[in-house]
Protein backbone atom coordinates (compact mmCIF):
# COMPACT_ATOMS: atom_id res chain seq x y z
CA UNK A 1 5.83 -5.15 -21.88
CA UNK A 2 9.69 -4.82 -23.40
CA UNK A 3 9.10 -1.51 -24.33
CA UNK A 4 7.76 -0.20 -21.13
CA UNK A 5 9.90 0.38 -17.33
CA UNK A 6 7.96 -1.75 -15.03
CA UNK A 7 7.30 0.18 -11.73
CA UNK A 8 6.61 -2.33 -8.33
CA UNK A 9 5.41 -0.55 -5.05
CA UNK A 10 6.04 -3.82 -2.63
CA UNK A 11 5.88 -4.45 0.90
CA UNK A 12 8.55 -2.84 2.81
CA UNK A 13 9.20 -5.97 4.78
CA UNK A 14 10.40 -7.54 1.52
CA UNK A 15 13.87 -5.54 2.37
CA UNK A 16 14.78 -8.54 5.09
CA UNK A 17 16.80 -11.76 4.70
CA UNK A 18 16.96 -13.37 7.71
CA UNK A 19 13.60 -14.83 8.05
CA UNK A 20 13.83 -16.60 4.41
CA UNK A 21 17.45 -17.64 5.21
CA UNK A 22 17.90 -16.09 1.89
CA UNK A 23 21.32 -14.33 0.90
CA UNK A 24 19.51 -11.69 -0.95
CA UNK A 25 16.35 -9.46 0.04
CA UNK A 26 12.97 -9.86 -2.48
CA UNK A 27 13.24 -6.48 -2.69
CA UNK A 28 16.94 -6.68 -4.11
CA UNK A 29 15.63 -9.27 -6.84
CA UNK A 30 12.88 -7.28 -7.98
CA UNK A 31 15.68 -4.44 -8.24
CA UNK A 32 17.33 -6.94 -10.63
CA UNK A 33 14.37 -6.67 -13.61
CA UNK A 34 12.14 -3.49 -12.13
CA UNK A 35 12.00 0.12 -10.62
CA UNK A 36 10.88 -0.60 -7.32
CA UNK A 37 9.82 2.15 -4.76
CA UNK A 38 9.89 1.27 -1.51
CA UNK A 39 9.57 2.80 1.97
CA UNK A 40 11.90 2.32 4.90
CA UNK A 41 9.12 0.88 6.85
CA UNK A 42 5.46 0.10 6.14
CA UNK A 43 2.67 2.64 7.13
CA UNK A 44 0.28 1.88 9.63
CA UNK A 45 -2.27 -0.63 8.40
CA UNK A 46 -5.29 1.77 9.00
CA UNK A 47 -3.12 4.76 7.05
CA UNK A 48 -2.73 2.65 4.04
CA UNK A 49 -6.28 1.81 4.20
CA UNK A 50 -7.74 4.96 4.28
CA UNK A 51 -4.96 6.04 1.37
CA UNK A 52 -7.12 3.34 -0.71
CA UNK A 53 -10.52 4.70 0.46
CA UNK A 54 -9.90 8.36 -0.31
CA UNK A 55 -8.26 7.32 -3.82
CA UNK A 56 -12.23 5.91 -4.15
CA UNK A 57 -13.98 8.08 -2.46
CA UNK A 58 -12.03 11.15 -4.52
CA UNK A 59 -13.26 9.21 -7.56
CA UNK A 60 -9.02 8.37 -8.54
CA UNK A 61 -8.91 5.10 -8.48
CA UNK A 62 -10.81 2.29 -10.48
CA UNK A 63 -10.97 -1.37 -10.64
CA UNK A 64 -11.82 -2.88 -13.89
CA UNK A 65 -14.12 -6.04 -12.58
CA UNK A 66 -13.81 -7.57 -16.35
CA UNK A 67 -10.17 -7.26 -16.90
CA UNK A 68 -9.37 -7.48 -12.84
CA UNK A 69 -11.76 -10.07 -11.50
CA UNK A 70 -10.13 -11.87 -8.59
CA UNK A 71 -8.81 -8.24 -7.60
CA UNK A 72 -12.15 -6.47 -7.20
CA UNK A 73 -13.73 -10.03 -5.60
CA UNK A 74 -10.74 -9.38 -2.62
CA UNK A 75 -11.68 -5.96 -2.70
CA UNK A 76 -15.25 -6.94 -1.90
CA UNK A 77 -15.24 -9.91 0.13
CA UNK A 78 -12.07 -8.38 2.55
CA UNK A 79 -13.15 -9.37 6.20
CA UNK A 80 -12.53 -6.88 8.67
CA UNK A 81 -12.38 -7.38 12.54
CA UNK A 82 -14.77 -5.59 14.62
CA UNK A 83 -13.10 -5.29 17.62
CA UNK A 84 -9.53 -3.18 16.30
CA UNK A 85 -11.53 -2.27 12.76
CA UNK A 86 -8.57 -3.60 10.96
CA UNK A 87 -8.44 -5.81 7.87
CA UNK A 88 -8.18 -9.71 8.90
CA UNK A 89 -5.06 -11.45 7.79
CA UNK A 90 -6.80 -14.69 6.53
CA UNK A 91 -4.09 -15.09 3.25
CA UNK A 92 -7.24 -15.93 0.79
CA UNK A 93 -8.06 -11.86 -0.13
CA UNK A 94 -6.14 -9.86 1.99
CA UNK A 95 -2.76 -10.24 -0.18
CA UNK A 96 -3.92 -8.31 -3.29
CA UNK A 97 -5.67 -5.95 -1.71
CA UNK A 98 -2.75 -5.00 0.69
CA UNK A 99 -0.39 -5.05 -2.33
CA UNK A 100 -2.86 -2.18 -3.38
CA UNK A 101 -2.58 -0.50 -0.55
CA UNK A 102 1.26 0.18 -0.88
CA UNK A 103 0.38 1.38 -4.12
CA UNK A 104 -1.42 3.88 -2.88
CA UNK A 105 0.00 5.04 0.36
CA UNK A 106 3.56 5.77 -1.45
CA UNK A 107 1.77 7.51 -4.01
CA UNK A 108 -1.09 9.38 -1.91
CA UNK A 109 -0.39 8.98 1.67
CA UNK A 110 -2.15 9.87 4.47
CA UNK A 111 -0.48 12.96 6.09
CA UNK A 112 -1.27 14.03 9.73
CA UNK A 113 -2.42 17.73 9.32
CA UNK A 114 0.21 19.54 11.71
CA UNK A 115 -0.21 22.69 13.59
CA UNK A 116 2.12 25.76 13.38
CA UNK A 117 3.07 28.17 16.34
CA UNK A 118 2.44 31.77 14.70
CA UNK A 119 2.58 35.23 16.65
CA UNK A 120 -0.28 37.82 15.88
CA UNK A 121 0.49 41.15 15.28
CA UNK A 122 -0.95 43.87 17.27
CA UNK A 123 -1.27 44.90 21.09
């Protein structure tokens, strides 16, 4: 795609060196070739999960099965635990579908609804 900016949502994790014994962060690579938008910090696992549910639920977000094949298999065969309810980290399907999920929490994330002190008027 030469004529098109390439835009990469990745893990925020990606920002470290020292566990790679690397000299430069992933992050700072992809910064090399790509816009890349990342957080500070990654948001809760069950956050950026429901990001990607509402996105479906809100009819927003599609997944071609014929042009994205091993992407919607992940999507359908991701294992979740039953005792915490959070995706299993077995490395076979939960990759893509977490690289997904930063997609969608930087672009739609999950906001606690907050509540606001107000004074009535009146007596």
């Amino acid at each position: 795609y030469p004529d098109n900016r390439i835009i990469i949502y990745p893990d925020a994790s990606g920002r470290g060196t020292s566990a790679k014994s690397a000299s430069i962060s992933d992050i700072k690579l992809l910064k090399q070739r790509f816009l890349v938008k990342a957080k500070t910090r990654n948001p809760r696992i069950k956050n950026r999960v429901s990001s990607m549910n509402k996105q479906f639920e809100n009819n927003a977000y599609f997944v071609n099965s014929t042009t994205c094949p091993n992407y919607a298999e992940c999507l359908e065969q991701q294992p979740y635990d039953a005792k915490t309810g959070l995706p299993e980290k077995d490395g076979n399907v939960d990759n893509r579908v977490d690289g997904a999920g930063y997609l969608m929490n930087y672009l739609h994330p999950v906001v606690k609804p907050s509540l606001v002190e107000t004074t009535l008027g009146g007596v």
